[in-house]
Protein backbone atom coordinates (compact mmCIF):
# COMPACT_ATOMS: atom_id res chain seq x y z
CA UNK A 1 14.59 -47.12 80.22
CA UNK A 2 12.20 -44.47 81.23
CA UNK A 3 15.15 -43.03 84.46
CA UNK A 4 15.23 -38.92 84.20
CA UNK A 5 18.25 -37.65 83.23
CA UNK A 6 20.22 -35.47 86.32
CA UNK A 7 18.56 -32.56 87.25
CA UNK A 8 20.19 -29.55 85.57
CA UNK A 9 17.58 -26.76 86.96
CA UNK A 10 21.02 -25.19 88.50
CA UNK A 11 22.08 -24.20 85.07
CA UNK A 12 20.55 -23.14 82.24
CA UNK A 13 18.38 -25.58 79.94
CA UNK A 14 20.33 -25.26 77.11
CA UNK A 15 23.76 -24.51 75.68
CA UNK A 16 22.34 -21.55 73.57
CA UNK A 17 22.15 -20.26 77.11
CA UNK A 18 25.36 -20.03 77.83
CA UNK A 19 27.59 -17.32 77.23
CA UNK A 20 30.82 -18.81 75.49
CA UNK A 21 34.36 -17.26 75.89
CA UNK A 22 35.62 -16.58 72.63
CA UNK A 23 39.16 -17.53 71.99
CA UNK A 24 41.08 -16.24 68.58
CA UNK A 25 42.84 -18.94 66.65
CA UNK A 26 44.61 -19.30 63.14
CA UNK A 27 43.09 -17.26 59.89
CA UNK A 28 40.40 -15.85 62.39
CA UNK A 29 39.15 -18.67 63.36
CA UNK A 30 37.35 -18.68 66.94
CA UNK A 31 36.67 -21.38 69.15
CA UNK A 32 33.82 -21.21 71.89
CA UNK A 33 34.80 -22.53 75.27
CA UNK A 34 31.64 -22.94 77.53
CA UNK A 35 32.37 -23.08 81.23
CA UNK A 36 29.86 -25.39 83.63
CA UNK A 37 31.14 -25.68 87.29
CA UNK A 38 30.23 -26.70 90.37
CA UNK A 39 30.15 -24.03 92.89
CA UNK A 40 32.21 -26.02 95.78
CA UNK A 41 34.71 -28.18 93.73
CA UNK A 42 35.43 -31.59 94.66
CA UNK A 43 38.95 -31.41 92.53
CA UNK A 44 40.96 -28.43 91.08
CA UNK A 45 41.45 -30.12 88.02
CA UNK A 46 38.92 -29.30 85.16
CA UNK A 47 37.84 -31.45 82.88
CA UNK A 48 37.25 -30.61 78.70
CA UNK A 49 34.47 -32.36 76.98
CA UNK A 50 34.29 -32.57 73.72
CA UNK A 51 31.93 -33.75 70.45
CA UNK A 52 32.91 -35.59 66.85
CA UNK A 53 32.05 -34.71 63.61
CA UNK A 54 29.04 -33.81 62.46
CA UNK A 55 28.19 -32.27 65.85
CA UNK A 56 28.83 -29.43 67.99
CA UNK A 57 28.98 -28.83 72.34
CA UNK A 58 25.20 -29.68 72.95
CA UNK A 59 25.91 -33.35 72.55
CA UNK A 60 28.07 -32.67 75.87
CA UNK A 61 25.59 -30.22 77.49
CA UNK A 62 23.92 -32.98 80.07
CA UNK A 63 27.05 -34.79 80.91
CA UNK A 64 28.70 -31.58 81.92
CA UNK A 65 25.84 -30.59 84.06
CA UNK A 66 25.92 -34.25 85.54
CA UNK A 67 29.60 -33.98 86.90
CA UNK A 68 29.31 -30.37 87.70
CA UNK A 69 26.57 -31.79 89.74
CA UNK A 70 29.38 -34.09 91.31
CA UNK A 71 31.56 -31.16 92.44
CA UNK A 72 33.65 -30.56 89.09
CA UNK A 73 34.58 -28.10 86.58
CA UNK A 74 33.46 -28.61 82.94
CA UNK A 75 34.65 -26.61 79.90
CA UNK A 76 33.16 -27.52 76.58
CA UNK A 77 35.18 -27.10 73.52
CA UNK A 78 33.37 -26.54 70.23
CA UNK A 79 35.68 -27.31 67.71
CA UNK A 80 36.33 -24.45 64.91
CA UNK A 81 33.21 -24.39 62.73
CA UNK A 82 31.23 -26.24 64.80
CA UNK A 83 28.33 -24.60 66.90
CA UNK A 84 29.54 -20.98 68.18
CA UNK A 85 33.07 -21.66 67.01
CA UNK A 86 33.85 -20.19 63.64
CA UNK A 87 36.55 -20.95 60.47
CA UNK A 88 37.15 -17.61 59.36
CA UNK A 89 39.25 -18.25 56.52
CA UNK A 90 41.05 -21.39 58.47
CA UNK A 91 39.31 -25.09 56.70
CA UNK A 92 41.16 -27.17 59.25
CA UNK A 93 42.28 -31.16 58.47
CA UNK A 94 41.76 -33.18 61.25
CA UNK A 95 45.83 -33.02 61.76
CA UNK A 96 45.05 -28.99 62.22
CA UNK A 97 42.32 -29.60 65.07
CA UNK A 98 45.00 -31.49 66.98
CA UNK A 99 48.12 -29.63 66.72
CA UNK A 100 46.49 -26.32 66.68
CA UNK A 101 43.03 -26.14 68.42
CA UNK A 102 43.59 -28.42 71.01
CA UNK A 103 47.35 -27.52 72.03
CA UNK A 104 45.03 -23.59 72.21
CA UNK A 105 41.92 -25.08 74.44
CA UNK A 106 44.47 -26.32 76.93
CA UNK A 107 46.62 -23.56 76.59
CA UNK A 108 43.36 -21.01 78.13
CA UNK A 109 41.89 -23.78 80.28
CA UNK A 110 45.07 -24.33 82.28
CA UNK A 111 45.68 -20.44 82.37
CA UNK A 112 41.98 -20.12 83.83
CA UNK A 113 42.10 -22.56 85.96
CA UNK A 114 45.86 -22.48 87.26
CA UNK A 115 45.57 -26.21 87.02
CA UNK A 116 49.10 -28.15 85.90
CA UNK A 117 46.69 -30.90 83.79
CA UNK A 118 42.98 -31.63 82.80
CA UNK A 119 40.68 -34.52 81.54
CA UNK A 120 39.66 -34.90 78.28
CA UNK A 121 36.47 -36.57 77.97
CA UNK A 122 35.48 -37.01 74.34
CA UNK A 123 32.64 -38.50 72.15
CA UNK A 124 33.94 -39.71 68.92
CA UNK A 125 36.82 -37.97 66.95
CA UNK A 126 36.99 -35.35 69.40
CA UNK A 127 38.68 -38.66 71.69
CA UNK A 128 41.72 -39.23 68.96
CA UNK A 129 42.60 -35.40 68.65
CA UNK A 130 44.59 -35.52 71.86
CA UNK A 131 45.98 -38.75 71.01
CA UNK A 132 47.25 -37.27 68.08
CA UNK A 133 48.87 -34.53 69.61
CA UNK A 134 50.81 -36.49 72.10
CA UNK A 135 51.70 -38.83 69.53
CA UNK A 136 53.77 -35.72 67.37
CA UNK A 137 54.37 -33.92 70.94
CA UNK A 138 55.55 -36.00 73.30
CA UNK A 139 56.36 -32.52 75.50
CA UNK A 140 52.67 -32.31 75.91
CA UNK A 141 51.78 -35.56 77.76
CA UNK A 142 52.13 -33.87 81.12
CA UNK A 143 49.34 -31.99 80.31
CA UNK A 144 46.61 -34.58 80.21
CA UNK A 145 45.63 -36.08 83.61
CA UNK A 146 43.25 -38.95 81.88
CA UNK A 147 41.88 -39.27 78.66
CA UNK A 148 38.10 -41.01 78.17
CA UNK A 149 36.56 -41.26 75.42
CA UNK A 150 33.54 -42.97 73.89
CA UNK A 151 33.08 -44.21 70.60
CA UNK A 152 36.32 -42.94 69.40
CA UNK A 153 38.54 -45.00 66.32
CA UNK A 154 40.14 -44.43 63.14
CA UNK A 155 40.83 -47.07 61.31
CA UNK A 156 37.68 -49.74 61.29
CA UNK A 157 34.14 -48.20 59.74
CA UNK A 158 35.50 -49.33 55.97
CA UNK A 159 34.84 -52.70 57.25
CA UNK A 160 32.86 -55.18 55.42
CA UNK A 161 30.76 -53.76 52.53
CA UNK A 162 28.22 -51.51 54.04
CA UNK A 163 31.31 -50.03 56.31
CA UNK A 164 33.16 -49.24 52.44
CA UNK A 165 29.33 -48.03 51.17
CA UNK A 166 29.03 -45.59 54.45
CA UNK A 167 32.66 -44.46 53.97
CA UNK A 168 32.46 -43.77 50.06
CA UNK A 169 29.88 -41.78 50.22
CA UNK A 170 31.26 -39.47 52.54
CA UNK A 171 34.01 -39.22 50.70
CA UNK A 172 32.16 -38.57 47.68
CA UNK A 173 30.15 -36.18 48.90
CA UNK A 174 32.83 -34.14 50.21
CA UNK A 175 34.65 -33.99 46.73
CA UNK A 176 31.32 -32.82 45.02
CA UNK A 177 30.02 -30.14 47.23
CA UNK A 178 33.07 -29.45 49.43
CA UNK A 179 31.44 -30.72 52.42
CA UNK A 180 29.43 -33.72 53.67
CA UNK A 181 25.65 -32.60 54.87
CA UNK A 182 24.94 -34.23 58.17
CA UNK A 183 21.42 -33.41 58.91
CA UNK A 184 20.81 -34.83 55.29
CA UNK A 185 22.84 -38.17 55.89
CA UNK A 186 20.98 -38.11 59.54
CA UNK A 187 24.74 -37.81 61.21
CA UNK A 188 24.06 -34.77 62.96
CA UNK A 189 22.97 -31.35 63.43
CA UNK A 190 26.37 -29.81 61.69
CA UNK A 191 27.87 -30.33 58.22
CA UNK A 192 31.98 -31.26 57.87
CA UNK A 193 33.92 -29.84 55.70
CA UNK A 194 36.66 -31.19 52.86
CA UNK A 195 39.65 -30.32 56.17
CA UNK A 196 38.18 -33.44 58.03
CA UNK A 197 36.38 -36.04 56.21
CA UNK A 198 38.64 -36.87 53.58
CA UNK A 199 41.37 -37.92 56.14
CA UNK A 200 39.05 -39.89 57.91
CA UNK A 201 37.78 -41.78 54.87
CA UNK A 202 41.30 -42.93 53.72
CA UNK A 203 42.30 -44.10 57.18
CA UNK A 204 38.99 -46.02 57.68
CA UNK A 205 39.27 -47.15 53.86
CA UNK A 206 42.94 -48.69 54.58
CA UNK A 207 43.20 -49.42 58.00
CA UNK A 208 46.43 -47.22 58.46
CA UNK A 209 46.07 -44.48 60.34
CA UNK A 210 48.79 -41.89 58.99
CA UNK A 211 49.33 -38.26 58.43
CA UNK A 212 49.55 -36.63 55.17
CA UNK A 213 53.59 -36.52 55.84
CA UNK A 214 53.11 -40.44 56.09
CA UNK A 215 54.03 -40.07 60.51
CA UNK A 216 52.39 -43.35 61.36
CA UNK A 217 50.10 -42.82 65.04
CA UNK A 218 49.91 -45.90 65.67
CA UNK A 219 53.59 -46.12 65.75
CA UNK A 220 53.80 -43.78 67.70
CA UNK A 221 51.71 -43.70 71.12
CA UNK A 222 53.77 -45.93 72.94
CA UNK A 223 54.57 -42.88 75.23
CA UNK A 224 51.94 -41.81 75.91
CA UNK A 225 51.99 -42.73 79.48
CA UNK A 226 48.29 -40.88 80.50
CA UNK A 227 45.46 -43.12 82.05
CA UNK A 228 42.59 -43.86 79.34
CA UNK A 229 39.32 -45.03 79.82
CA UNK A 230 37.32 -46.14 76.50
CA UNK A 231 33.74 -46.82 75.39
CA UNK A 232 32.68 -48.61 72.30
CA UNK A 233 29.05 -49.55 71.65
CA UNK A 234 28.25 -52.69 70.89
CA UNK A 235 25.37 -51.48 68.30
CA UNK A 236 27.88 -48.56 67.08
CA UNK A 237 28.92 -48.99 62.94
CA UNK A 238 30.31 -45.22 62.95
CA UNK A 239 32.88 -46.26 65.45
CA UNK A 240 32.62 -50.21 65.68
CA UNK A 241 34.15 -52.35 69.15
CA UNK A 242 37.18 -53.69 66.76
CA UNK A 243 38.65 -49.71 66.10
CA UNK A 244 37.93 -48.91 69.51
CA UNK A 245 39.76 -51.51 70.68
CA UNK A 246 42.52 -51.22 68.31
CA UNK A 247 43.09 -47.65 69.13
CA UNK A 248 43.61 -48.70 73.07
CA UNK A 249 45.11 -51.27 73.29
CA UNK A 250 48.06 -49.28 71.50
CA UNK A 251 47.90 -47.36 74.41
CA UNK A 252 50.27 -48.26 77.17
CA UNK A 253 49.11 -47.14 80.70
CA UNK A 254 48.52 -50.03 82.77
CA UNK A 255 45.51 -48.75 84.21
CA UNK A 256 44.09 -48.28 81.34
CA UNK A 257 40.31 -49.37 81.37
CA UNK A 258 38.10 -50.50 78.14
CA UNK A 259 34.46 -51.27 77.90
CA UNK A 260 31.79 -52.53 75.52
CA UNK A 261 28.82 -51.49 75.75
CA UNK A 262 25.87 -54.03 75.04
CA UNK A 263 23.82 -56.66 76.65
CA UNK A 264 26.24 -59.45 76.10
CA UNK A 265 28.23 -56.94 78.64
CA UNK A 266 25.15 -56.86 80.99
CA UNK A 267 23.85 -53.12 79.73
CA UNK A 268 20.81 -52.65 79.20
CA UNK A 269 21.40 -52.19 75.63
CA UNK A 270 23.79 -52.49 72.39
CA UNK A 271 24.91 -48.66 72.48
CA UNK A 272 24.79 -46.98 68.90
CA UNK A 273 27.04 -44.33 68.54
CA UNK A 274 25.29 -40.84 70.08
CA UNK A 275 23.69 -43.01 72.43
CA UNK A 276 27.08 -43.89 73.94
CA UNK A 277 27.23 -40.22 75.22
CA UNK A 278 23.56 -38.96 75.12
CA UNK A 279 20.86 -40.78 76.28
CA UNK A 280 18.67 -41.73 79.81
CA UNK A 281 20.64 -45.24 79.49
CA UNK A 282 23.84 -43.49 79.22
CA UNK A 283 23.17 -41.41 81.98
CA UNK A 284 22.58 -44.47 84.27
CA UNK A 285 25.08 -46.77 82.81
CA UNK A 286 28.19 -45.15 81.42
CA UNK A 287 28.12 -41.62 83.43
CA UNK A 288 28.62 -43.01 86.97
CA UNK A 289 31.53 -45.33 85.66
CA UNK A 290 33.16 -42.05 84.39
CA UNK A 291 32.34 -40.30 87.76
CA UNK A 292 34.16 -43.09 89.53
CA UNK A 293 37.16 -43.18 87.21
CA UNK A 294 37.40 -39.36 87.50
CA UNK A 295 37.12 -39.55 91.61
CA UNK A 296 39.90 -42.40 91.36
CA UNK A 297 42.11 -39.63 89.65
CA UNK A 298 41.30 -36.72 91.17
């Protein structure tokens, strides 16, 4: 499709442009928070974007111009060694990113804001940390306003025998050199480290998706009474339309809204997995049916 993506000549052209607020975290860890807002809002609530693994805020950088376009206010959350966020001596499992980093982001972002809740609009993993939270928490629920995420599962890329081959050798990887190089495996612009990956191996090896104390999240999200709206792309093997749809339809809001992405669906396209988030299609095709969903709930 050869649409431009939303004019962003109101902000600067690239996250590297943007000064970050710094907030302190475990071991001396930091996490950058980058604030994009409209300057008349259209809702007081703010919403929190957020990347997966292997990436950092940039993947988020267009979308959040886009809706601060529409009157809102955008905070981007890299997580802690991603981007301008740094581990100090803190090597965070995914289980760490949720109970820790994210319970923090919300934490400053409803402080700055004086806003009771926000939306969390995630690609990838960074749409199953707040799941996971809830799930342990059930005291922070209140907090979210909607969740949306796209391309965001756990238990379904060790599927089939190029799913197990993609998986392995991630996990592999990570046990040899400590981390798994995603430029070099052409996953993205960061590397993950041995915190993250290995978790995420053994739930998409089994199909269980469980903490290392054995808690069992799929068991446990049945409270989680917070309006979701999912993506999956139909052309997506990272996070394939059967985990996506596994992980919400465990989720019971009856509002709840789930789309696949591909031309069987009538896009223009079968969505691969950065696509879902960042690209001219998306921009036409997936952004305006988050803009409506966050007008519907703001």
């Amino acid at each position: 499709m050869n649409e431009s993506l939303p004019a962003t000549n109101r902000y600067s052209r690239a996250l590297n442009d943007v000064e970050p607020l710094i907030v302190e975290g475990e071991q001396g860890s930091k996490i950058a928070l980058y604030r994009i807002s409209a300057s008349s809002l259209v809702s007081p609530i703010p919403i929190v974007l957020t990347h997966g693994t292997f990436s950092n805020g940039a993947i988020c950088f267009q979308l959040a111009h886009y809706l601060a376009d529409n009157g809102y206010d955008c905070w981007i959350y890299e997580w802690v060694g991603h981007g301008k966020s740094e581990f100090g001596s803190l090597c965070p499992d995914v289980e760490k990113y949720a109970a820790h980093d994210v319970s923090l982001v919300i934490d400053r972002i409803k402080a700055a804001t004086n806003s009771p809740n926000l939306h969390w609009l995630a690609h990838s993993g960074g749409g199953f940390l707040p799941l996971m939270l809830m799930a342990r928490r059930p005291e922070a629920v209140p907090d979210f306003r909607t969740v949306i995420n796209l391309g965001s599962q756990t238990t379904e890329a060790g599927r089939g025998i190029s799913g197990k081959m993609m998986v392995g050798i991630m996990f592999v990887l990570c046990h040899l050199l400590g981390y798994a190089p995603g430029p070099q495996l052409g996953a993205g612009p960061e590397r993950e480290f041995h915190g993250f990956i290995p978790q995420w191996c053994r739930w998409n090896w089994s199909g269980r998706w469980r903490g290392a104390d054995g808690f069992d999240y799929f068991q446990n999200l049945s409270h989680i009474q917070v309006p979701t709206l999912s993506f999956a792309g139909r052309g997506d093997v990272i996070a394939p339309v059967e985990g996506c749809n596994r992980l919400w339809s465990e989720l019971p809001h009856p509002d709840n809204r789930f789309y696949t992405c591909g031309k069987f669906e009538g896009f223009s396209e079968d969505f691969n997995h950065s696509r879902l988030i960042a690209s001219r299609a998306a921009a036409t095709e997936i952004w305006p049916k988050i803009l409506v969903w966050l007008q519907q709930y703001s």
